[in-house]
C-alpha atoms as a PDB file:
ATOM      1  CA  UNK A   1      -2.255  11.159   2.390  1.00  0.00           C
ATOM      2  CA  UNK A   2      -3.016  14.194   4.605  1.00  0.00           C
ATOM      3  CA  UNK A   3      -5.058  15.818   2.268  1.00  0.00           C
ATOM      4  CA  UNK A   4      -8.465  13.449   2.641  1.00  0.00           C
ATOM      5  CA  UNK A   5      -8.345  13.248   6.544  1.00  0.00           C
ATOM      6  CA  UNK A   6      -9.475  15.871   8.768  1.00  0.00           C
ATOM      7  CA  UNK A   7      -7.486  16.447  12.745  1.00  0.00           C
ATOM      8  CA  UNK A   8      -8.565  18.491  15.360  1.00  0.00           C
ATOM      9  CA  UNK A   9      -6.634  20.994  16.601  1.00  0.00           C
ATOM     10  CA  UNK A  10      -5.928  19.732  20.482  1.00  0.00           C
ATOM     11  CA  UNK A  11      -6.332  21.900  23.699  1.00  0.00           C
ATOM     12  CA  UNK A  12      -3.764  22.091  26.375  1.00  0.00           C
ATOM     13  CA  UNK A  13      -5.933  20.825  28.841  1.00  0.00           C
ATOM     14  CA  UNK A  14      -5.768  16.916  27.135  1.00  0.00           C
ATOM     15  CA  UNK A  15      -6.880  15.357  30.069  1.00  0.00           C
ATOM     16  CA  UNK A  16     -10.717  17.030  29.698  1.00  0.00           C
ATOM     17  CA  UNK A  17     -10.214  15.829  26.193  1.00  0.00           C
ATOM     18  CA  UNK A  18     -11.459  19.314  24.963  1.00  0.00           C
ATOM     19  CA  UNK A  19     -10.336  20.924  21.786  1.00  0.00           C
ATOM     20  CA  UNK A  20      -9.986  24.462  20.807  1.00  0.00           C
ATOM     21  CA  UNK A  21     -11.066  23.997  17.071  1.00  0.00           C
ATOM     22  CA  UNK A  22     -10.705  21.868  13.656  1.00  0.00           C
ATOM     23  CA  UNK A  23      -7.597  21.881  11.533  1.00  0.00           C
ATOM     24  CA  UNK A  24      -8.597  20.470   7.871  1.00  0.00           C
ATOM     25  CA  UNK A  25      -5.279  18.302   7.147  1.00  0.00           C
ATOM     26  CA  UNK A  26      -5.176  19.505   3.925  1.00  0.00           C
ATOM     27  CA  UNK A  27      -1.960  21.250   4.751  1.00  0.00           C
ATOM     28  CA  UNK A  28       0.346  19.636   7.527  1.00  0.00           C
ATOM     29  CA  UNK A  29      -0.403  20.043  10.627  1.00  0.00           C
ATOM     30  CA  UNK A  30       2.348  21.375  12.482  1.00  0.00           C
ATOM     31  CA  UNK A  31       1.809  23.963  15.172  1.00  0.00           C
ATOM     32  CA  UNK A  32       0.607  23.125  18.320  1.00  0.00           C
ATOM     33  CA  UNK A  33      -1.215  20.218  19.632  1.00  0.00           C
ATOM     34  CA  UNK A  34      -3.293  17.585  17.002  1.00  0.00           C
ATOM     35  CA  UNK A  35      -6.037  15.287  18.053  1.00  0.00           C
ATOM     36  CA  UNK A  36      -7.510  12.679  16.109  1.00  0.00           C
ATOM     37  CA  UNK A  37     -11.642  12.653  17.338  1.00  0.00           C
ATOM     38  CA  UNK A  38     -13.193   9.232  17.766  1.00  0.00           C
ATOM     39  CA  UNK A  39     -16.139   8.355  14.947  1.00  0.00           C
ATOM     40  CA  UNK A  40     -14.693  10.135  12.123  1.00  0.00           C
ATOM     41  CA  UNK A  41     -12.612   9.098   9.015  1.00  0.00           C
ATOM     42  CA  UNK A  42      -9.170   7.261   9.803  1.00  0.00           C
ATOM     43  CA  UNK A  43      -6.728  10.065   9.915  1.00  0.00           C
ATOM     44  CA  UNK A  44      -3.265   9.877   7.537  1.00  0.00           C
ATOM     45  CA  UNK A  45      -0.255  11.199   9.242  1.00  0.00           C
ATOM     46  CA  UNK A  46       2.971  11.873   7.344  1.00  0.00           C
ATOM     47  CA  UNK A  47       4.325  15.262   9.467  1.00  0.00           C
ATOM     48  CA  UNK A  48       5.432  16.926  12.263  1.00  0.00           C
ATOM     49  CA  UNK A  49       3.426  17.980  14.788  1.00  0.00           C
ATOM     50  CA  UNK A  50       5.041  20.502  17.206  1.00  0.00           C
ATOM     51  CA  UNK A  51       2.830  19.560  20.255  1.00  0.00           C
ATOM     52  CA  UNK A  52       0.829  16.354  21.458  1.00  0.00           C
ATOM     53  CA  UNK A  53      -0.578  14.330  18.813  1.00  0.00           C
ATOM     54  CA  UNK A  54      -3.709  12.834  21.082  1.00  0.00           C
ATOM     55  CA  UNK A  55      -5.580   9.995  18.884  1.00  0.00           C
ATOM     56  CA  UNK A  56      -9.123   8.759  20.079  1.00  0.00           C
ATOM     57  CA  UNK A  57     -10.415   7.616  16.474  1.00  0.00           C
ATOM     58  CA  UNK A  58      -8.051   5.998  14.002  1.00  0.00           C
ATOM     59  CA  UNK A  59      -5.331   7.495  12.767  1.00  0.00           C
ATOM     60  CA  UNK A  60      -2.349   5.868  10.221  1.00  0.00           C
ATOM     61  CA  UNK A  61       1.104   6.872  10.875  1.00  0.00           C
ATOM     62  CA  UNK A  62       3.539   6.994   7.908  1.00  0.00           C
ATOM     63  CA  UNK A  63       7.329   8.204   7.480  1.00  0.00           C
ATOM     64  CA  UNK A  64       7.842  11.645   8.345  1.00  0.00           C
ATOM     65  CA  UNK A  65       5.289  11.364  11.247  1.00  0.00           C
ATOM     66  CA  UNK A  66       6.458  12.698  15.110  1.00  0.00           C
ATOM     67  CA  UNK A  67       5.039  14.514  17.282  1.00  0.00           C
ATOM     68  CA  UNK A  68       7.802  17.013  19.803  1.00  0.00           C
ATOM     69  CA  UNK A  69       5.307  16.228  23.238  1.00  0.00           C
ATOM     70  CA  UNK A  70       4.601  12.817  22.223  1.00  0.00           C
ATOM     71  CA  UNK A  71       1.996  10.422  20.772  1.00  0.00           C
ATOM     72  CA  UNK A  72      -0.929   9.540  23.139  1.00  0.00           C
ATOM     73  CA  UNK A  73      -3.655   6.620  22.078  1.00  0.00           C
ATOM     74  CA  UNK A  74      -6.340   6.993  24.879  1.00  0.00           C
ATOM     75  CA  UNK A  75      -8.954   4.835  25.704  1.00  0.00           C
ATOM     76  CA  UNK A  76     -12.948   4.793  24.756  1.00  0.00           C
ATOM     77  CA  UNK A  77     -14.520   7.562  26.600  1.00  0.00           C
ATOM     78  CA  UNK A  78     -17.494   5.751  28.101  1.00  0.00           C
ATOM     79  CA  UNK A  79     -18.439   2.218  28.722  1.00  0.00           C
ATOM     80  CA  UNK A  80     -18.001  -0.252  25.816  1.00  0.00           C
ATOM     81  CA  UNK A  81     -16.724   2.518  23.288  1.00  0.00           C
ATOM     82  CA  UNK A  82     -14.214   1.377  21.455  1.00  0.00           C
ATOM     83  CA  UNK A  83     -10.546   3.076  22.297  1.00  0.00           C
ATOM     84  CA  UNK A  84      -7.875   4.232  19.615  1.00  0.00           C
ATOM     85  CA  UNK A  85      -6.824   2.214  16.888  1.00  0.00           C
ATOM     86  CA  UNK A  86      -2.675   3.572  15.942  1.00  0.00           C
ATOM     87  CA  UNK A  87      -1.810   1.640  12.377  1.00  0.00           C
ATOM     88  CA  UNK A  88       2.230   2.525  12.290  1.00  0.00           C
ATOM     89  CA  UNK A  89       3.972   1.812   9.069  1.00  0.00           C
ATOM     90  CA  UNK A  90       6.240   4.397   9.531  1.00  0.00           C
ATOM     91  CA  UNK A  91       7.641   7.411  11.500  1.00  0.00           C
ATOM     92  CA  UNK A  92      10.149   9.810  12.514  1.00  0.00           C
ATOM     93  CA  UNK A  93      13.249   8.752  14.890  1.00  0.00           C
ATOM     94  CA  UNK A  94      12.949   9.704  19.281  1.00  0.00           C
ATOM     95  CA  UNK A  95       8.981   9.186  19.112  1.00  0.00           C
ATOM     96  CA  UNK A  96       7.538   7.985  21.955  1.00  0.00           C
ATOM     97  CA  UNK A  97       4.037   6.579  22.191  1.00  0.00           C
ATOM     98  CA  UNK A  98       2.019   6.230  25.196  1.00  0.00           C
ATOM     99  CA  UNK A  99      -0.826   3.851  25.273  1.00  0.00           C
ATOM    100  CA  UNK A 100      -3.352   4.577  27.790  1.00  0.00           C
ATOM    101  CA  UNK A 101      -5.374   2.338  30.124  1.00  0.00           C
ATOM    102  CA  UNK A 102      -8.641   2.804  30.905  1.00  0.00           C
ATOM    103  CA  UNK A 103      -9.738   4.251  33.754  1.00  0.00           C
ATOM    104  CA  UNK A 104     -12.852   5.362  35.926  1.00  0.00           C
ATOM    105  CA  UNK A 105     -12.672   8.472  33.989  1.00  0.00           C
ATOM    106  CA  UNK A 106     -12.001   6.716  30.312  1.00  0.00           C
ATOM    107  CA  UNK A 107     -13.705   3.278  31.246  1.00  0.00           C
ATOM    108  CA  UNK A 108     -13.849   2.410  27.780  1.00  0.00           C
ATOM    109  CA  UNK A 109     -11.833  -0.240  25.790  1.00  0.00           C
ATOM    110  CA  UNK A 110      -8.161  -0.237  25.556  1.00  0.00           C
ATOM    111  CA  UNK A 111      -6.521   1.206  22.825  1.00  0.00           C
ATOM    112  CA  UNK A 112      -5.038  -0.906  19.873  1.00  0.00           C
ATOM    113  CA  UNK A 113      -1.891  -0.435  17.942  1.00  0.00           C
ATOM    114  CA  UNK A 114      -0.393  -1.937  15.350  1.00  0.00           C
ATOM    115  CA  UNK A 115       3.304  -1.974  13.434  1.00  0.00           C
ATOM    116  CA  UNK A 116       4.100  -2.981  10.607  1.00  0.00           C
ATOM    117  CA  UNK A 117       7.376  -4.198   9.175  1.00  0.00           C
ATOM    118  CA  UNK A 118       8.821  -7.236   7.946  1.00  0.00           C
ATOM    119  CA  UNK A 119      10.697  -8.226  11.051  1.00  0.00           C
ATOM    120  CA  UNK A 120      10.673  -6.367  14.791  1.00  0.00           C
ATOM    121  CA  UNK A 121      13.493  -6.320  17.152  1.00  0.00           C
ATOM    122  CA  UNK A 122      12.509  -5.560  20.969  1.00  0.00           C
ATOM    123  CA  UNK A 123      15.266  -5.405  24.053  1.00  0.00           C
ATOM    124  CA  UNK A 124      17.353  -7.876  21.695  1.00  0.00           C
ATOM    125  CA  UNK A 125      14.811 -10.102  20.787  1.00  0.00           C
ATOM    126  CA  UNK A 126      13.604 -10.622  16.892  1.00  0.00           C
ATOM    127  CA  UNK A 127      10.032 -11.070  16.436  1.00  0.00           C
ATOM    128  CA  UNK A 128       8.605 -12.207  13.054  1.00  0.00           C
ATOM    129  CA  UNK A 129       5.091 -11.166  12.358  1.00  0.00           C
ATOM    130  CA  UNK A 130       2.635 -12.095  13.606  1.00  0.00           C
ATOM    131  CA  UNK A 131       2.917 -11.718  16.945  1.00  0.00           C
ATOM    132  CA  UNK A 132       1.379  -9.690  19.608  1.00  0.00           C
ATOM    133  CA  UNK A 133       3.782  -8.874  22.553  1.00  0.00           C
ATOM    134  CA  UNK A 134       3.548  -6.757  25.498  1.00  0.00           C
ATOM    135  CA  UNK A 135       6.249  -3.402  24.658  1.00  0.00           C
ATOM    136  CA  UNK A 136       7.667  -1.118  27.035  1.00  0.00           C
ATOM    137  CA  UNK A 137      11.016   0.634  25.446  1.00  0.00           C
ATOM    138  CA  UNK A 138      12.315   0.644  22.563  1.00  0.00           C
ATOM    139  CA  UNK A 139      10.714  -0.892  19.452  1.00  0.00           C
ATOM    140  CA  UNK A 140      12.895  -1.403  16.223  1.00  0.00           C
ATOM    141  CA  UNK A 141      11.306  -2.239  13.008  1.00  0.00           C
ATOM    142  CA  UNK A 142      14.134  -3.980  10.499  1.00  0.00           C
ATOM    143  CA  UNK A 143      13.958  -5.008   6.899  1.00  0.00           C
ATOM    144  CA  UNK A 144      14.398  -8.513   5.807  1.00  0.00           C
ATOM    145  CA  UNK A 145      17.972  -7.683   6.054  1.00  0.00           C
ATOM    146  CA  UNK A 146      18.142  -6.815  10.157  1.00  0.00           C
ATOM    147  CA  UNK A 147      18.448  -3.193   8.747  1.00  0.00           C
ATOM    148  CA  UNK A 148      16.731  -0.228  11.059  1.00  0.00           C
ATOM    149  CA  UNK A 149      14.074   0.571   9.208  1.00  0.00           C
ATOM    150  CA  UNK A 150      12.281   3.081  11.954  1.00  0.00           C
ATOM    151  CA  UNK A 151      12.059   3.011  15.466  1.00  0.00           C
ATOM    152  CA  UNK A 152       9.994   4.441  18.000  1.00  0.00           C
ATOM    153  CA  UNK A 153       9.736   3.800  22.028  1.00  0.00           C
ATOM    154  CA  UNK A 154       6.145   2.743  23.570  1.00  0.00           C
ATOM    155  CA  UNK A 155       5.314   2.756  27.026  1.00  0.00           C
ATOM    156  CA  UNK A 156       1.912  -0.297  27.332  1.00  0.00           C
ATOM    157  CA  UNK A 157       0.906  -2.541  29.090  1.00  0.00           C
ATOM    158  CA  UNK A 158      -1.605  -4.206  26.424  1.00  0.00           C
ATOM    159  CA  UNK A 159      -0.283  -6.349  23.844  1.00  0.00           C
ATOM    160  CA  UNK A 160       0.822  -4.402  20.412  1.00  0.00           C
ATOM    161  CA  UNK A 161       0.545  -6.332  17.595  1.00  0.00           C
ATOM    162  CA  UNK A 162       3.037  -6.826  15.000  1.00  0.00           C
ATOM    163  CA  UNK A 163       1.981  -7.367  11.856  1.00  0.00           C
ATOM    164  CA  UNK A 164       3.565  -7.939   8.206  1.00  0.00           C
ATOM    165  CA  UNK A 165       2.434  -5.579   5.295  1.00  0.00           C
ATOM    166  CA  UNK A 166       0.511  -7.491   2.846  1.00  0.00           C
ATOM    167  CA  UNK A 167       2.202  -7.070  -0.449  1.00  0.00           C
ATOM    168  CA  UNK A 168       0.574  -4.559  -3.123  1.00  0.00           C
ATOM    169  CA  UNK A 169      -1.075  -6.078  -6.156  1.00  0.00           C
ATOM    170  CA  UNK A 170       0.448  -5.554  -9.943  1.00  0.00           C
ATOM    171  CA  UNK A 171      -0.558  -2.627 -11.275  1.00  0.00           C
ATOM    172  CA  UNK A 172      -2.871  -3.104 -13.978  1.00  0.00           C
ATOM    173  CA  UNK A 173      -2.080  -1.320 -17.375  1.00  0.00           C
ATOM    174  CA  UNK A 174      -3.671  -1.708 -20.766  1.00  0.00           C
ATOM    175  CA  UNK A 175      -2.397  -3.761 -23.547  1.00  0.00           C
ATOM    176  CA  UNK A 176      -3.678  -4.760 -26.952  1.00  0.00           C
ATOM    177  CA  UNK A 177      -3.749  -8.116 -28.312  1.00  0.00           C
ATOM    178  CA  UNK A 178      -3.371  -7.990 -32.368  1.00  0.00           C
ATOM    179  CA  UNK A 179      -3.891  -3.753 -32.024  1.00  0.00           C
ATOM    180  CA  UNK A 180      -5.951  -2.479 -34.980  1.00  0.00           C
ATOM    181  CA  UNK A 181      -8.262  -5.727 -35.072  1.00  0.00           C
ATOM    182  CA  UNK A 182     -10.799  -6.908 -33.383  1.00  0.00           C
ATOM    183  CA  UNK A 183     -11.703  -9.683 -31.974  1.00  0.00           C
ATOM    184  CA  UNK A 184      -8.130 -10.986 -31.088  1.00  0.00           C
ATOM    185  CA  UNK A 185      -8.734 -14.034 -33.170  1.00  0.00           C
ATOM    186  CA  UNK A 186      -5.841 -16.463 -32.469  1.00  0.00           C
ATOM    187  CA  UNK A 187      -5.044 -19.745 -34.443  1.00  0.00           C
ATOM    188  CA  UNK A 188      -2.766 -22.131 -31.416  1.00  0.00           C
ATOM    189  CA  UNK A 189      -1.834 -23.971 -34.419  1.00  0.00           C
ATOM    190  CA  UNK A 190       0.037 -21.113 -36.153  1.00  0.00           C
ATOM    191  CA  UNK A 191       3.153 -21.115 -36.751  1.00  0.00           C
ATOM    192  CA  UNK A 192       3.648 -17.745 -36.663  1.00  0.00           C
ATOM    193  CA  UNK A 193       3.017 -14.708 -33.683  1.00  0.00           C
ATOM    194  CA  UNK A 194       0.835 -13.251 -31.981  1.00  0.00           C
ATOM    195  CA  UNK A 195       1.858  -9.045 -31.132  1.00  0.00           C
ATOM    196  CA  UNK A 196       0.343  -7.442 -28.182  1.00  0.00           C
ATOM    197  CA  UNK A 197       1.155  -4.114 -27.296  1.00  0.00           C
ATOM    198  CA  UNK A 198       1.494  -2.107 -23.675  1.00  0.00           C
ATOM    199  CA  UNK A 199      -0.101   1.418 -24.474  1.00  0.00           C
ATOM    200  CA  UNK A 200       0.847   4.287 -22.664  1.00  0.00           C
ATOM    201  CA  UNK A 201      -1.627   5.723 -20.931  1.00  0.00           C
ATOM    202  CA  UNK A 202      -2.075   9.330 -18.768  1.00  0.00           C
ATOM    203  CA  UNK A 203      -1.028   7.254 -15.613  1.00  0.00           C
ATOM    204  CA  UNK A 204       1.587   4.792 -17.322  1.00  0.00           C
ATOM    205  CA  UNK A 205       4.400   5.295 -19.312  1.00  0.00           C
ATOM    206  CA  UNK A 206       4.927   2.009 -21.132  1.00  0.00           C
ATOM    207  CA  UNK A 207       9.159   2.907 -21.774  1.00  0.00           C
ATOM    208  CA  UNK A 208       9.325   1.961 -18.000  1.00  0.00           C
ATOM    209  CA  UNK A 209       8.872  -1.490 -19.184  1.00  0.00           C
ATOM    210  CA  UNK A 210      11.531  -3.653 -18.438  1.00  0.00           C
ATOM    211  CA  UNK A 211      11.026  -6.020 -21.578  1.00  0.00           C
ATOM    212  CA  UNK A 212      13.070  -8.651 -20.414  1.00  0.00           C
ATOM    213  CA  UNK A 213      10.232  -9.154 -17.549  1.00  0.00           C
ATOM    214  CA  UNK A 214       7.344  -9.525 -20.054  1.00  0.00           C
ATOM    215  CA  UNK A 215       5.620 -12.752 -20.301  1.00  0.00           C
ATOM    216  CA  UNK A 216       2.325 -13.048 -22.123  1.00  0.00           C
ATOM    217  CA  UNK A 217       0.437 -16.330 -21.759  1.00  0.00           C
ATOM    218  CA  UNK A 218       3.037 -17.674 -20.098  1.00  0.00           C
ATOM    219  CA  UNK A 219       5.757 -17.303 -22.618  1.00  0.00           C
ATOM    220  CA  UNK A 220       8.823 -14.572 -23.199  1.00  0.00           C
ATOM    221  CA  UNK A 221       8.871 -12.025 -26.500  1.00  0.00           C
ATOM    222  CA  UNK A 222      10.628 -13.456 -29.342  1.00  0.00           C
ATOM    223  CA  UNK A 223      11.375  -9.523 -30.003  1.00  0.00           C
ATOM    224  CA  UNK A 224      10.316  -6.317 -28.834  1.00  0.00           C
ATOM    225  CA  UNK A 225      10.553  -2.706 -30.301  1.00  0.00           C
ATOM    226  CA  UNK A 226       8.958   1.273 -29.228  1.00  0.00           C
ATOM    227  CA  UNK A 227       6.580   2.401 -31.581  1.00  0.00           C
ATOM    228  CA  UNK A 228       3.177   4.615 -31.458  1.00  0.00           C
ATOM    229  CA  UNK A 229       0.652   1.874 -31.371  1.00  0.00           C
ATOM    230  CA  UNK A 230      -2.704   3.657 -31.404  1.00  0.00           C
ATOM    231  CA  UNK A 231      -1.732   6.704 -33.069  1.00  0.00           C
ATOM    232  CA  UNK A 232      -2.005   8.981 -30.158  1.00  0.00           C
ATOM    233  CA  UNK A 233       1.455  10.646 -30.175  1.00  0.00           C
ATOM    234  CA  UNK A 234       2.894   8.557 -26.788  1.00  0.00           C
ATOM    235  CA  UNK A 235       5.424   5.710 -27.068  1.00  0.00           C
ATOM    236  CA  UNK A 236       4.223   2.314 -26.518  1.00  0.00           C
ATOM    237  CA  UNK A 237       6.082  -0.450 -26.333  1.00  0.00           C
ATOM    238  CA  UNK A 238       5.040  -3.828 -28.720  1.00  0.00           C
ATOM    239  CA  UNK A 239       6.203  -7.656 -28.150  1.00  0.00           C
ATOM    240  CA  UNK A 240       5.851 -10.773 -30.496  1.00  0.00           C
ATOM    241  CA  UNK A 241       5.394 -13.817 -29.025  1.00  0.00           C
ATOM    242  CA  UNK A 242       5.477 -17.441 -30.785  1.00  0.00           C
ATOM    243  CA  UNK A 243       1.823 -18.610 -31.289  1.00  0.00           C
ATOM    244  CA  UNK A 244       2.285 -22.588 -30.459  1.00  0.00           C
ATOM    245  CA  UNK A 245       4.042 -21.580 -27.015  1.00  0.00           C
ATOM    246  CA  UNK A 246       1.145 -19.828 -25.641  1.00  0.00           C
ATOM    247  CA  UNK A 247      -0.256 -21.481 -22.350  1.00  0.00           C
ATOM    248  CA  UNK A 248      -4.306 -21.022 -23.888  1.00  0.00           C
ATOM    249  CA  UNK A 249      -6.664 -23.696 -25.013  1.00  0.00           C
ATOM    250  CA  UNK A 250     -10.014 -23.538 -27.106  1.00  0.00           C
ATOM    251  CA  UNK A 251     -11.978 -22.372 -24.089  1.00  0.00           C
ATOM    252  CA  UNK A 252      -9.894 -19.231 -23.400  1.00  0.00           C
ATOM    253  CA  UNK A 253     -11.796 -15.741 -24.020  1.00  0.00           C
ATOM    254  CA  UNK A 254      -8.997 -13.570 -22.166  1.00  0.00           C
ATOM    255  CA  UNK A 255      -4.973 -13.633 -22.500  1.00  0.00           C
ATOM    256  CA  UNK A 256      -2.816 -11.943 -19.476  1.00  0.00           C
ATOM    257  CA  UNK A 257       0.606  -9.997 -19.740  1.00  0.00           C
ATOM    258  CA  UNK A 258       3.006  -9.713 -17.121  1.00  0.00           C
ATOM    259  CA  UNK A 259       6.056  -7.866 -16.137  1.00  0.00           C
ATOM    260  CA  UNK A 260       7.923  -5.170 -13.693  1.00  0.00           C
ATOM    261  CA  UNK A 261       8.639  -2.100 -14.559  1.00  0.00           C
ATOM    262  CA  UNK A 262      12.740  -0.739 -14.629  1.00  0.00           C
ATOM    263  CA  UNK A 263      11.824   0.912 -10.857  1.00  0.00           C
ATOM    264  CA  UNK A 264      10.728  -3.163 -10.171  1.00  0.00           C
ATOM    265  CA  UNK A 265       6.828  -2.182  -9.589  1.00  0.00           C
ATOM    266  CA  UNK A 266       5.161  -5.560 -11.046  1.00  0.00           C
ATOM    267  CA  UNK A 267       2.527  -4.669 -13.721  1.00  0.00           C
ATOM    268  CA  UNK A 268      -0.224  -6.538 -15.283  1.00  0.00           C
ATOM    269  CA  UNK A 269      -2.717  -6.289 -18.074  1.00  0.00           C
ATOM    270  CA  UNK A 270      -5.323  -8.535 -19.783  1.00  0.00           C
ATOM    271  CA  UNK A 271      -7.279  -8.456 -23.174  1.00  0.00           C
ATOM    272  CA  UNK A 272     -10.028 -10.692 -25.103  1.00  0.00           C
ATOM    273  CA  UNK A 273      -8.820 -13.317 -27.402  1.00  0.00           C
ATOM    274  CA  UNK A 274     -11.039 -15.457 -29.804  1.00  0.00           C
ATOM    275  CA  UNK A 275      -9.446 -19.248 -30.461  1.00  0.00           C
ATOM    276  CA  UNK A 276     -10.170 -20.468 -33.640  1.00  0.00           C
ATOM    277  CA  UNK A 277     -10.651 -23.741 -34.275  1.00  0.00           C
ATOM    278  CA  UNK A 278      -8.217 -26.250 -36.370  1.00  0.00           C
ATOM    279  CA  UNK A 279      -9.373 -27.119 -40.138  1.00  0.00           C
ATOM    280  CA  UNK A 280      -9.374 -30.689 -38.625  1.00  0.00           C
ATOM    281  CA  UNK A 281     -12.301 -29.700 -35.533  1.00  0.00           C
ATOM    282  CA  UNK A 282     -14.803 -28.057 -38.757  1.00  0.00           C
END
């Protein structure tokens, strides 16, 4: 995540909001102060910084991010310039963030922050995204279980806002209707099956599969079995499902498989299919 942002170096003398030089993120930052400059590309944090971590622009702050002096969001510099923006979605335990007013000196906007978690406790209180509430101590995030999942104090007087993490899409993996022939030509009034295959890819191993997951046009495998599909040394993973179940019709060009993987990542791929018609429609 650090490795396609770029932080600046900070100078000890925050409150000009000078800096001594750039520090390309593509290693950690860890000695000294960090600032994040306003108008640049959202910066990814995922590591200790051993001074203040001042952010002006946008920065993201993911586990294994702290900072020993604290984390500072300051305000716009001038008139109408937009302050900070602080996503959290994770960090280190004893942070402490301060989010800064503006001021004759910063007259800009006010900085904005946002947590994210599936549930927020705050002096006792659970909050349930989302929500925007005024914070000053202790902010817990918990899983849908009321378990601590990170915590972090904030001293602000503006509103942060609590937000839930939209859940990630499958991921998409190839499959092969019928491998070895195209088009996918499928008779619904068969009473036979129809295979489709999940090929392993460079990205994908398809032996993750958890086959008792898999449904393709709606319906579950009649069987399953590992074999080398396309002939290109990697094990792929085939299924057999009973024509006359499938959830298609005459005007369907494109058939869907779905599943999780054994690690419980949900997966997804789609192919071309070509419904022939009955003897009775020519």
């Amino acid at each position: 995540m650090a490795g396609n942002n770029k932080c600046e170096g900070g100078t000890l003398l925050r409150i000009l909001l000078g800096v001594f030089g750039v520090m390309a993120c593509i290693a950690p930052c860890v000695l000294g102060d960090v600032s994040v400059p306003s108008g640049g590309d959202p910066c990814d944090i995922d590591y200790p910084v051993s001074g203040f971590l001042d952010i002006y622009g946008t920065a993201n702050l993911w586990p294994g991010a702290s900072a020993d002096y604290g984390i500072y969001a300051w305000p716009g510099e001038v008139e109408g310039q937009p302050g900070a923006t602080v996503n959290i979605y994770g960090c280190e335990p004893d942070n402490q963030l301060w989010v800064l007013d503006p001021t004759d000196e910063l007259p800009g906007l006010a900085p904005v922050v946002t947590v994210y978690g599936p549930k927020f406790r705050f002096y006792g209180t659970v909050y349930l995204p989302p929500t925007d509430v005024p914070i000053s101590g202790l902010l817990e995030v918990l899983s849908e279980a009321d378990d601590v999942l990170f915590s972090l104090t904030i001293d602000s007087d503006v509103e942060i806002h609590l937000r839930a993490l939209e859940p990630a899409g499958p991921e998409e993996i190839a499959i092969d209707i019928k491998p070895g022939g195209y088009p996918n030509s499928i008779n619904l009034g068969s009473k036979g099956v129809v295979p489709v295959a999940i090929l392993s890819t460079d990205g994908f191993d398809a032996e993750d599969v958890d086959p008792d997951s898999v449904e393709f046009a709606g319906v579950s495998p009649v069987r399953w079995a590992l074999e080398d599909v396309d002939g290109d040394g990697d094990m792929d993973m085939i299924f057999h499902f009973k024509t006359r179940d499938l959830d298609l019709d005459e005007n369907s060009t494109e058939a869907t498989l779905t599943g999780k993987t054994n690690d419980d990542v949900q997966i997804q791929g789609s192919d071309t299919v070509k419904i022939l018609k009955s003897k009775k429609e020519n």
